[in-house]
N, C-alpha and C. Protein backbone atom coordinates (compact mmCIF):
# COMPACT_ATOMS: atom_id res chain seq x y z
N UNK A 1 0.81 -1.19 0.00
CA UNK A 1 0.00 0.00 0.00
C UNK A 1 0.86 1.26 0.00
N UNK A 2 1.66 1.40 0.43
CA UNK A 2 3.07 2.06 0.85
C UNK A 2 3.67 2.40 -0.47
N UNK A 3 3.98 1.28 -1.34
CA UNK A 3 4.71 1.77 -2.87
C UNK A 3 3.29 2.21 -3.25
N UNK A 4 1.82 2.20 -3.31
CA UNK A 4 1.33 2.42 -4.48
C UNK A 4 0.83 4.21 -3.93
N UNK A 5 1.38 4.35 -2.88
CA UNK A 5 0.54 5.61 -2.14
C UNK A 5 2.32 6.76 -2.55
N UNK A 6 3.18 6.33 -2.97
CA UNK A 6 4.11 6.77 -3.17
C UNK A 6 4.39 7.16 -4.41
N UNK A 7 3.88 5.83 -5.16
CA UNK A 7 4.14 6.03 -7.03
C UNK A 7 3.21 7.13 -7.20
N UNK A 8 1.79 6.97 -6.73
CA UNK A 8 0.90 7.75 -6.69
C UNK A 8 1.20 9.38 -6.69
N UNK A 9 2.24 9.56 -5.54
CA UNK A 9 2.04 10.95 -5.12
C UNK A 9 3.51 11.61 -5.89
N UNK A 10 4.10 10.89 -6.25
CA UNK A 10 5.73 10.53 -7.25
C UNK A 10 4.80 11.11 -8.80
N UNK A 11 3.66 10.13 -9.22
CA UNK A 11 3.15 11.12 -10.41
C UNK A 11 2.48 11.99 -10.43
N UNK A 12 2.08 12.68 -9.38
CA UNK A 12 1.30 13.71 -9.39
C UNK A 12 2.15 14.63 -9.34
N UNK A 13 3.72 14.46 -8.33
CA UNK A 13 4.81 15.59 -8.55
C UNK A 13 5.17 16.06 -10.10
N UNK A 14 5.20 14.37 -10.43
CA UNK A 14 5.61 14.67 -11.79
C UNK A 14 5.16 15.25 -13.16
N UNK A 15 4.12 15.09 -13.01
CA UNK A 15 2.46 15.64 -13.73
C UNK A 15 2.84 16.89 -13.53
N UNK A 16 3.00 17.47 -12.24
CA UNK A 16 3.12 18.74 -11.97
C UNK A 16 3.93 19.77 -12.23
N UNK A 17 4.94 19.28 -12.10
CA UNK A 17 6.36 19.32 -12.99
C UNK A 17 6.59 19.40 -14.09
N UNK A 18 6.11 18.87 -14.80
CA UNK A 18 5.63 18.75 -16.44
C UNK A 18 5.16 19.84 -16.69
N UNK A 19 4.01 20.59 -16.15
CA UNK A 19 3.15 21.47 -16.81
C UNK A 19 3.42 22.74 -16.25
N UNK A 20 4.33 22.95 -15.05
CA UNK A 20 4.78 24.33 -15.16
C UNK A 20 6.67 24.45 -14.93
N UNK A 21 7.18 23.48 -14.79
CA UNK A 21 8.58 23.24 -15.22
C UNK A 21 9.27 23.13 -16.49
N UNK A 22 8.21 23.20 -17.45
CA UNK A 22 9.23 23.12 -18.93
C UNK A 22 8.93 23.92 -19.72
N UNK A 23 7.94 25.05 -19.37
CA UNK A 23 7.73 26.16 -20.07
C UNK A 23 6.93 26.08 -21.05
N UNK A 24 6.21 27.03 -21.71
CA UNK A 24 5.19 27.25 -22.55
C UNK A 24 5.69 27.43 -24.08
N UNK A 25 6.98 27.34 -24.35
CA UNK A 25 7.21 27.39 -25.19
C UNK A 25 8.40 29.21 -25.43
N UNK A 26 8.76 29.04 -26.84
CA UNK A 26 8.89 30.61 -27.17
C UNK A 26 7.86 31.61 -27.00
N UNK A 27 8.92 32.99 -26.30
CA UNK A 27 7.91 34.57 -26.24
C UNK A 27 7.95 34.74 -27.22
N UNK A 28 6.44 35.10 -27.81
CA UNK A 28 6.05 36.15 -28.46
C UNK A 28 6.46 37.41 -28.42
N UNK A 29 7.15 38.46 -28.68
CA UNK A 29 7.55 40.03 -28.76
C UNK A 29 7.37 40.31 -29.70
N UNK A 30 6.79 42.06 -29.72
CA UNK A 30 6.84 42.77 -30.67
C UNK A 30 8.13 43.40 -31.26
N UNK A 31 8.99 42.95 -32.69
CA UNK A 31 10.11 43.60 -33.41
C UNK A 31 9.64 44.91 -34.14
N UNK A 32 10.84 45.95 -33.72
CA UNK A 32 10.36 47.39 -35.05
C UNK A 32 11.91 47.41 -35.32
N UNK A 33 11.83 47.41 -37.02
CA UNK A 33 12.82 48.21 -37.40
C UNK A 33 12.60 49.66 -37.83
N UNK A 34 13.64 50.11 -37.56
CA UNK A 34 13.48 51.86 -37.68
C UNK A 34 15.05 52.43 -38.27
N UNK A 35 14.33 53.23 -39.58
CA UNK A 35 15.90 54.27 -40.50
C UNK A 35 15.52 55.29 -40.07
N UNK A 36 16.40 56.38 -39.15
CA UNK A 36 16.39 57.85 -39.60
C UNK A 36 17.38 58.33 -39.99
N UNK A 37 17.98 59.64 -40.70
CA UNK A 37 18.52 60.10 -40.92
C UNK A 37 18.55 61.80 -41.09
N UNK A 38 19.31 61.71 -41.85
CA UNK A 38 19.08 63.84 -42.72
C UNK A 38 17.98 63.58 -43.27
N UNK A 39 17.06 65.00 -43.02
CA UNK A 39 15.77 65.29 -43.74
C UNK A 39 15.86 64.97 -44.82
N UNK A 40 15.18 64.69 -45.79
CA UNK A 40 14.95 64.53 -47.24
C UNK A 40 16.10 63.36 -47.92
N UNK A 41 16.08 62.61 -46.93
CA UNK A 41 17.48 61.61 -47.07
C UNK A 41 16.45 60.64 -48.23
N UNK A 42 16.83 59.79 -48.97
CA UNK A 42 15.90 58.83 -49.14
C UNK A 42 17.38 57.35 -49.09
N UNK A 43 16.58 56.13 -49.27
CA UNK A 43 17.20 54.81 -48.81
C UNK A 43 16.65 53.92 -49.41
N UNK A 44 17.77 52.85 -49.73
CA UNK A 44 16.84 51.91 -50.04
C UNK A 44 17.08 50.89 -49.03
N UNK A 45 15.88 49.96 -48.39
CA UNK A 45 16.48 49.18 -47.24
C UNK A 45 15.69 47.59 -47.44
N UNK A 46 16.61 46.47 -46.74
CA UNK A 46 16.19 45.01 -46.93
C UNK A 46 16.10 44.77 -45.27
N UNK A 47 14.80 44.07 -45.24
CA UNK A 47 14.84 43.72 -43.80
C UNK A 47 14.48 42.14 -43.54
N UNK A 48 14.72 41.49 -42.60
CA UNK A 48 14.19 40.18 -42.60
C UNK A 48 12.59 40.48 -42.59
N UNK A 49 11.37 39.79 -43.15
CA UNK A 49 10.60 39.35 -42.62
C UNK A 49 10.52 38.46 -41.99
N UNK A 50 9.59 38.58 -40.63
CA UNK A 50 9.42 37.45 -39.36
C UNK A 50 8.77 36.59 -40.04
N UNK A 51 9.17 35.35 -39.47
CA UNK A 51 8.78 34.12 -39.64
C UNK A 51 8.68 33.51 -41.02
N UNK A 52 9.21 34.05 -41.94
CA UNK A 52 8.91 33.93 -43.71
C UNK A 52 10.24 33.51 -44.22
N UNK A 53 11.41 33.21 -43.32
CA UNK A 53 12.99 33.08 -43.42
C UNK A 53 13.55 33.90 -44.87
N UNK A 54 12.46 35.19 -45.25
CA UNK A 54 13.28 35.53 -46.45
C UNK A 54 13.23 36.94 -45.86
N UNK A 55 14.05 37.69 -47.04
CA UNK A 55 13.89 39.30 -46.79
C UNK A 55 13.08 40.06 -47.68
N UNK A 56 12.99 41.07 -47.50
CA UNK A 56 12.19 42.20 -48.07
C UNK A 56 12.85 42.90 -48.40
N UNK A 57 12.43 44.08 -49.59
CA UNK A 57 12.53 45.31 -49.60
C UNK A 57 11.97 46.76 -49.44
N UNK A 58 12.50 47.59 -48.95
CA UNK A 58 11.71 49.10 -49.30
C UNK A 58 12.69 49.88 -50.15
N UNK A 59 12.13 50.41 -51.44
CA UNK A 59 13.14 51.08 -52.35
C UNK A 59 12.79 52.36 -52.16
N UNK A 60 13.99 52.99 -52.13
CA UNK A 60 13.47 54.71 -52.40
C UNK A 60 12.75 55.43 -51.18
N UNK A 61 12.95 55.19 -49.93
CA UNK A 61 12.15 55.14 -48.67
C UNK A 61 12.96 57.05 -48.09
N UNK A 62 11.73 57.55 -48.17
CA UNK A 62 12.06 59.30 -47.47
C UNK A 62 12.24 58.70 -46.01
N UNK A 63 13.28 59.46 -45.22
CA UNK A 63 13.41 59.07 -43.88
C UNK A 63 12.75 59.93 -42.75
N UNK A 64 11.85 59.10 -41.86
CA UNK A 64 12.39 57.93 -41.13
C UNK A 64 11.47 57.36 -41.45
N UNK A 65 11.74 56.07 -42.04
CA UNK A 65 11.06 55.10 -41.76
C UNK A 65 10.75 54.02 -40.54
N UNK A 66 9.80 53.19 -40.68
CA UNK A 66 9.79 51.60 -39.63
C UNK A 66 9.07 50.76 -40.28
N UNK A 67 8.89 49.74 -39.36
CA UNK A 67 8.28 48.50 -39.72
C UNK A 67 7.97 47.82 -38.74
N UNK A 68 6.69 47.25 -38.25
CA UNK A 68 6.64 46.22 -37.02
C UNK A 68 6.40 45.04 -37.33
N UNK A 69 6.65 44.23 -36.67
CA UNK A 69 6.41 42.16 -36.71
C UNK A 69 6.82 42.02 -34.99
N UNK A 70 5.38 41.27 -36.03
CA UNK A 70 5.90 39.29 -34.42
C UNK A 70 7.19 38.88 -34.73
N UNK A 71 8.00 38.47 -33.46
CA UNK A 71 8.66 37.66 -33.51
C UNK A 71 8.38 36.75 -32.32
N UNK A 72 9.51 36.02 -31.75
CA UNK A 72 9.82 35.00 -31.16
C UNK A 72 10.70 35.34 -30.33
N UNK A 73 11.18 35.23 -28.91
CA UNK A 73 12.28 35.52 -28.57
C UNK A 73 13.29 33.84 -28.09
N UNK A 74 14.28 33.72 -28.03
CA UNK A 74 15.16 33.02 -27.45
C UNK A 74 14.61 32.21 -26.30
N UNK A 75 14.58 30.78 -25.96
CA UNK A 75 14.18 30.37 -25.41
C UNK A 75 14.41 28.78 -24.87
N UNK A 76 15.26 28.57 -24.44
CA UNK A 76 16.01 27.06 -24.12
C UNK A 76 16.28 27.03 -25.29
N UNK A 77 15.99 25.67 -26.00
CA UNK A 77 16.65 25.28 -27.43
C UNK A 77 16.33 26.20 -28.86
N UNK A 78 15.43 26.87 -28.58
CA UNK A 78 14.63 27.89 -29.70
C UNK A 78 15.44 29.02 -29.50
N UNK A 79 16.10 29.24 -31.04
CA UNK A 79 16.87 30.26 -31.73
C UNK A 79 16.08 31.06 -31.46
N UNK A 80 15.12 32.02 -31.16
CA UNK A 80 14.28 33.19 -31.41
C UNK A 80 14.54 33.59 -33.39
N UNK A 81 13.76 34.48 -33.48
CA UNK A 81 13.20 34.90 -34.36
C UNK A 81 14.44 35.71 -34.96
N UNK A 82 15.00 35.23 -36.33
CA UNK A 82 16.13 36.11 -36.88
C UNK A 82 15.61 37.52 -37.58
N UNK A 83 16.52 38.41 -37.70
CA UNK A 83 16.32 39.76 -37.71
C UNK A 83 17.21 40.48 -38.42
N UNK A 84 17.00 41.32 -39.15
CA UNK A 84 17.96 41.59 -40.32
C UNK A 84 18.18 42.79 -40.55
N UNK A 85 18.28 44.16 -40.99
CA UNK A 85 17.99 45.37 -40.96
C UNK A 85 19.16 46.17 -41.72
N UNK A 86 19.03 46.68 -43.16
CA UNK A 86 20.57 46.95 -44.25
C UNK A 86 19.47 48.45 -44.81
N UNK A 87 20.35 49.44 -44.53
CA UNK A 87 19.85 50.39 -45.17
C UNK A 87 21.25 51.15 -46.18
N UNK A 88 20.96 51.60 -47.18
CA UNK A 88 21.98 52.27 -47.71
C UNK A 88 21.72 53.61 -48.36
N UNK A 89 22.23 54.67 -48.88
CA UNK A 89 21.51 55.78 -49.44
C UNK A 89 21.44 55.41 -50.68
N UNK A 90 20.14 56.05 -51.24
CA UNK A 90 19.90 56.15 -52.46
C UNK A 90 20.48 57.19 -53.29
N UNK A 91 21.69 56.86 -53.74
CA UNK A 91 22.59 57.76 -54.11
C UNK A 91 22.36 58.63 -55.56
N UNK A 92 21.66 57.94 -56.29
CA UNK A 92 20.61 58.98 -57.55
C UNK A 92 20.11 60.13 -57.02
N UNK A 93 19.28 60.27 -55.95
CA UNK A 93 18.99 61.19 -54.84
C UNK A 93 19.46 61.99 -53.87
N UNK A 94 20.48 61.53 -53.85
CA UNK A 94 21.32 62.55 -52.70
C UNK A 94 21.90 63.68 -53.50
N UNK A 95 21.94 64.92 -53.27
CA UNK A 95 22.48 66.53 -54.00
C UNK A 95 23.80 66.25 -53.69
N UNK A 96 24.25 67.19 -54.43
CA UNK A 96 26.02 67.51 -53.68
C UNK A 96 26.12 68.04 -52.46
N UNK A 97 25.64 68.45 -52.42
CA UNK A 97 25.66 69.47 -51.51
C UNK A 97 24.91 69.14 -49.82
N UNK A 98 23.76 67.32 -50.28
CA UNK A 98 23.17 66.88 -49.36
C UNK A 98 23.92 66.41 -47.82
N UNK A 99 23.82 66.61 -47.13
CA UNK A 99 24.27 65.70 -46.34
C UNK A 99 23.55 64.50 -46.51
N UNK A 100 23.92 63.49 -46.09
CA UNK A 100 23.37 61.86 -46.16
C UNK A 100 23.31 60.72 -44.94
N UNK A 101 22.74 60.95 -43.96
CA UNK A 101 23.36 60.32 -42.32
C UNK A 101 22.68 59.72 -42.30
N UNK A 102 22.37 58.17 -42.17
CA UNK A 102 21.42 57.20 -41.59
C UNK A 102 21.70 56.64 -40.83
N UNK A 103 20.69 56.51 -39.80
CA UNK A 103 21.22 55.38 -38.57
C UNK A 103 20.13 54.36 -38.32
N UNK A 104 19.97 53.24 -38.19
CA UNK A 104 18.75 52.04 -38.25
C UNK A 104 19.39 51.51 -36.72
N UNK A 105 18.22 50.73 -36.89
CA UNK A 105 17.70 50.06 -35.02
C UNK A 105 16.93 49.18 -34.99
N UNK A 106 17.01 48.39 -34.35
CA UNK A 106 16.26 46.89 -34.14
C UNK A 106 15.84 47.07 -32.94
N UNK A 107 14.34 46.90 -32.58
CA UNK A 107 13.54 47.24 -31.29
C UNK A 107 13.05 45.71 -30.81
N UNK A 108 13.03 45.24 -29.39
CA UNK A 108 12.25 44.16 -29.25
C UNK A 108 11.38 44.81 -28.09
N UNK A 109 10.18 44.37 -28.16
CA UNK A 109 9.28 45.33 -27.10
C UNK A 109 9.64 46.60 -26.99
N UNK A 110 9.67 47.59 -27.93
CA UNK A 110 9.80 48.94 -27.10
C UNK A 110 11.11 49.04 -26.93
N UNK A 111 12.47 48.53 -26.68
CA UNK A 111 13.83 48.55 -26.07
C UNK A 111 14.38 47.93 -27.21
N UNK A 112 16.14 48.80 -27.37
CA UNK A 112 17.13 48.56 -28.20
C UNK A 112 17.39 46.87 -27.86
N UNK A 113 17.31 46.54 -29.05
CA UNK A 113 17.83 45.62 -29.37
C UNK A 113 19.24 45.27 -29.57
N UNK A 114 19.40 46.18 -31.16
CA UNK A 114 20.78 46.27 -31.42
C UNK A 114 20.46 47.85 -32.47
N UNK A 115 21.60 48.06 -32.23
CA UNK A 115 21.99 49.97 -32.72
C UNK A 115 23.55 50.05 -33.34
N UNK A 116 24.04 50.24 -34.29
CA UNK A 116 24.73 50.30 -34.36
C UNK A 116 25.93 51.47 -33.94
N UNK A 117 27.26 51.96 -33.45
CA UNK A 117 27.93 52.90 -32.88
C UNK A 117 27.97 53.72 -33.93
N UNK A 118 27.39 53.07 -35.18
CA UNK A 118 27.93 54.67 -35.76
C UNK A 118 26.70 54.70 -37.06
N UNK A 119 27.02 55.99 -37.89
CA UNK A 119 26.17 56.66 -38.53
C UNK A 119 26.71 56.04 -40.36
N UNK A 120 26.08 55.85 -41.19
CA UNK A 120 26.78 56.16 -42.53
C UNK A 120 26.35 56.81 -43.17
N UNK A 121 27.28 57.50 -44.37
CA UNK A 121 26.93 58.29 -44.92
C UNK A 121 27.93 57.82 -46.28
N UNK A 122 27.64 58.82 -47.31
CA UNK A 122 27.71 58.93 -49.30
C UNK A 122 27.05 57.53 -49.12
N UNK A 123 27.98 56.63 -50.09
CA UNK A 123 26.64 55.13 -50.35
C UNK A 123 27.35 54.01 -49.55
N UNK A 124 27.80 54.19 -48.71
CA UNK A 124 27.94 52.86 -47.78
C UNK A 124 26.60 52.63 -46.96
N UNK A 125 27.03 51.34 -46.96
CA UNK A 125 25.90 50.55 -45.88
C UNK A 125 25.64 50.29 -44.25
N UNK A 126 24.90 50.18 -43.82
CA UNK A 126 24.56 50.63 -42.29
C UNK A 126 23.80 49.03 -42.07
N UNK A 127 24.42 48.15 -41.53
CA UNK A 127 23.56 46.46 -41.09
C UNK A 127 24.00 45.80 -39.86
N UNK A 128 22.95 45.38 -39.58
CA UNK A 128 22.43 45.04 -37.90
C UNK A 128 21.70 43.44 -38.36
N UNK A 129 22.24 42.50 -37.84
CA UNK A 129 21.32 40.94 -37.89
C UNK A 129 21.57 40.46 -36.72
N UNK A 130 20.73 39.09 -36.41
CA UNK A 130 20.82 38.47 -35.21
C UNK A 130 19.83 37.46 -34.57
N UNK A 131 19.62 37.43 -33.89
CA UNK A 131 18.35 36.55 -33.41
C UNK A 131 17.73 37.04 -32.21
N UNK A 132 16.25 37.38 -31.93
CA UNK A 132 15.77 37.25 -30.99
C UNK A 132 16.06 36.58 -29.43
């Protein structure tokens, strides 16, 4: 009576254990990417789309732009949600005389993600990737 009042209370720990010891899975968070720069800057930029493992584009984009998605965050064995973010100037568009400064940002909930230390400018590129 003794082992079966034991196995008994042995699976109910374990039952129990099960359903709030191994977690619910990956968070859900809200991702924003965001370009600003010099007024009248324009860009062309590729971003990951969430959950679609490909990228996107926006061509010709007046600054500042964004973008929001679901992602996923990091979570025991779960990579979270990869994240991508390449802006460059649209250099047909820029004057001589323009200045050209962009800076992009990867948001998870509301809070920096990743930012890069610095600014670019004429037609170099400005890119931030990673995972949730």
């Amino acid at each position: 009576m003794k082992k079966t009042k034991l196995f008994s209370g042995l699976g109910l720990s374990l039952l129990v254990w099960v359903a709030t010891g191994c977690g619910t899975g990956p968070k859900q968070v809200q991702g924003t990417y965001t370009v600003t720069g010099s007024s009248g800057v324009t860009v062309n930029i590729v971003y990951a789309l969430s959950g679609y493992g490909s990228n996107s584009q926006a061509i010709s984009q007046t600054l500042p732009w964004s973008a929001t998605f679901n992602a996923y965050e990091s979570e025991g064995n779960y990579q979270g949600t990869y994240v991508y973010l390449m802006a460059t100037n649209d250099l047909p568009n820029i004057a001589a005389n323009q200045q050209s400064a962009v800076t992009i940002l990867i948001q998870e909930n509301g809070s920096t993600f990743q930012a890069p230390n610095y600014t670019n400018g004429g037609g170099s590129s400005v890119t931030l990737l990673g995972y949730f």
